[in-house]
C-alpha atoms as a PDB file:
ATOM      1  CA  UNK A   1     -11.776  45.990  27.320  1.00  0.00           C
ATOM      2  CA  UNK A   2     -11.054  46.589  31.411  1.00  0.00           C
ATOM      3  CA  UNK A   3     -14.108  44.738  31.951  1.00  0.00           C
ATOM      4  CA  UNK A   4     -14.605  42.747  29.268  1.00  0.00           C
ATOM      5  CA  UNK A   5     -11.636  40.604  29.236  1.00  0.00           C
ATOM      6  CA  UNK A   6     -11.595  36.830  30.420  1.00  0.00           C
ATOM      7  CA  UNK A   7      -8.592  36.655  32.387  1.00  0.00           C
ATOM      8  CA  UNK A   8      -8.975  32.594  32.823  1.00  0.00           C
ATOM      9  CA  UNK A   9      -9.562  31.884  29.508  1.00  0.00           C
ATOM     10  CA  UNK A  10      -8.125  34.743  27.357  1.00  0.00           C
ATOM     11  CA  UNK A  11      -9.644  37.189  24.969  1.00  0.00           C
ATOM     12  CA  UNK A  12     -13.244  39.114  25.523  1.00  0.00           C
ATOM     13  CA  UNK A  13     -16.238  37.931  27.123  1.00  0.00           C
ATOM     14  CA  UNK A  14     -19.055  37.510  24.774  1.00  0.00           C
ATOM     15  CA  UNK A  15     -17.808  39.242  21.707  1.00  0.00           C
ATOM     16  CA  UNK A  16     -14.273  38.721  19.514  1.00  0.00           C
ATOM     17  CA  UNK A  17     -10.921  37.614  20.842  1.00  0.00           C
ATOM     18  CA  UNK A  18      -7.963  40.384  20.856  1.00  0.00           C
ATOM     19  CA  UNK A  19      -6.906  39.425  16.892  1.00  0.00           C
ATOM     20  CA  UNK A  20     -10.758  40.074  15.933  1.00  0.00           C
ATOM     21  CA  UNK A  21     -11.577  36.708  15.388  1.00  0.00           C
ATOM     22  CA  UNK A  22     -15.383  37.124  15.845  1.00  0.00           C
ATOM     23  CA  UNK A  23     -16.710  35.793  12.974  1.00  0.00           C
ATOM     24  CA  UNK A  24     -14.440  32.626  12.982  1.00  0.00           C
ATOM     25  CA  UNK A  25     -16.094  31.084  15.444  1.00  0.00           C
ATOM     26  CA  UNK A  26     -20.060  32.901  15.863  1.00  0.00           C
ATOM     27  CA  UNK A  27     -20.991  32.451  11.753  1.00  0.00           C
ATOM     28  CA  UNK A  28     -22.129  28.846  10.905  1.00  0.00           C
ATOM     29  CA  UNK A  29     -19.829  28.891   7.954  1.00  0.00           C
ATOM     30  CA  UNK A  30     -21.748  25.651   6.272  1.00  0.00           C
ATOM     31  CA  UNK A  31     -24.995  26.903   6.556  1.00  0.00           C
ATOM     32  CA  UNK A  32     -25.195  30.113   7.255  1.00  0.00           C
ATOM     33  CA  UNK A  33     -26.626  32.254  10.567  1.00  0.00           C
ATOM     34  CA  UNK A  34     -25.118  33.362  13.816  1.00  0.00           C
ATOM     35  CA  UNK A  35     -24.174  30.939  16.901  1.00  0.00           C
ATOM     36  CA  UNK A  36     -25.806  33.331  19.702  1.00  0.00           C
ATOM     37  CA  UNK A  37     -23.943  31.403  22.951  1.00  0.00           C
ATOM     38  CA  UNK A  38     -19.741  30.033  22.578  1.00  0.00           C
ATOM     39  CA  UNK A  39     -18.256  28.656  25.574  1.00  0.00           C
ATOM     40  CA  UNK A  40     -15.005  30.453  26.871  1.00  0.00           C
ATOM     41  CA  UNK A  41     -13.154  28.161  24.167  1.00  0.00           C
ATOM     42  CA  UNK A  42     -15.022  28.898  21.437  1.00  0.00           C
ATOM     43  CA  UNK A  43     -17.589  25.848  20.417  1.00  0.00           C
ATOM     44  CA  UNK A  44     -20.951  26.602  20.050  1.00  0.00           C
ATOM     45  CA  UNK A  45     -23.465  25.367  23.107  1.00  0.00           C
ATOM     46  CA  UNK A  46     -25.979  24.127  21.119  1.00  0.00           C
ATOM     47  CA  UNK A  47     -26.943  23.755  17.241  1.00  0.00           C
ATOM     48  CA  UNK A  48     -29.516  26.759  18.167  1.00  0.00           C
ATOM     49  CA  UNK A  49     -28.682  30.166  16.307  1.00  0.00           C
ATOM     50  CA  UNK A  50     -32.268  32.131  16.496  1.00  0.00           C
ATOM     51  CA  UNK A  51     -34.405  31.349  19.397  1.00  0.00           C
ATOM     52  CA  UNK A  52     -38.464  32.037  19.071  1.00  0.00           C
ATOM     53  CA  UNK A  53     -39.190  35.092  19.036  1.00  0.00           C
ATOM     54  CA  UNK A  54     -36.051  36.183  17.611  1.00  0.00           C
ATOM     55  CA  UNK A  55     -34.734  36.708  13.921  1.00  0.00           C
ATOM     56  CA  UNK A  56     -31.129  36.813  12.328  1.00  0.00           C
ATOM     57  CA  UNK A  57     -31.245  40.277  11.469  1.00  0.00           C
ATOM     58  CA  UNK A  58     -27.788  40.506   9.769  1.00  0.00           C
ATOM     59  CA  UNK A  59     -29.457  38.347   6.853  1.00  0.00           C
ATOM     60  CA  UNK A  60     -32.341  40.494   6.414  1.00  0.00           C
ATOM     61  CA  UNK A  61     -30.552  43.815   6.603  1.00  0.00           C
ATOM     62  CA  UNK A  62     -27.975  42.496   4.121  1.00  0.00           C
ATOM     63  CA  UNK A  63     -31.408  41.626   2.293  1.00  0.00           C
ATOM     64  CA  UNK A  64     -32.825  45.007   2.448  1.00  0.00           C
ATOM     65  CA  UNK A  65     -29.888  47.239   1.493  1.00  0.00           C
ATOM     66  CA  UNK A  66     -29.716  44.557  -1.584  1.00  0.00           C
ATOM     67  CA  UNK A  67     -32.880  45.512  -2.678  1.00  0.00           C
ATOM     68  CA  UNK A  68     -32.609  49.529  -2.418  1.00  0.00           C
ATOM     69  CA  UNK A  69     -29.145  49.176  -4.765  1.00  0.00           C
ATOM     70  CA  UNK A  70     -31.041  47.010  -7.208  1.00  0.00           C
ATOM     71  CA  UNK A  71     -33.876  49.288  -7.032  1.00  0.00           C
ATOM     72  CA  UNK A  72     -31.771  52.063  -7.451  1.00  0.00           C
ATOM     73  CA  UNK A  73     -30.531  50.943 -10.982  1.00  0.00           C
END
């Protein structure tokens, strides 16, 4: 947190604030997915959440470890 910490704006840089408020303001809470940019107060830069080329990987690993406890039982 030495070098992490946004001294002008308060909490960490690129991450959660200090009360672990990451996924307040990084989850699209309507429709689901990751904002990958916030500005130092927390609004997303642009309506963009997986560029080309990349994937939101927290869906499909939620996905996966879904399937090996259904296939489990």
């Amino acid at each position: 947190m030495k070098y992490g910490r946004d001294e002008e704006n308060g909490g960490l840089i690129y991450g959660y604030d200090l009360e672990g408020n990451f996924w307040k303001y990084f989850v699209d809470h309507k429709y689901g997915g990751w904002y990958r940019i916030l500005t130092p107060t927390n609004e997303k830069c642009s309506d963009e959440k997986s560029p080309t080329g990349k994937t939101d990987y927290h869906t499909m690993g939620v996905c996966y470890e879904a399937l090996n406890v259904i296939h489990k039982e």
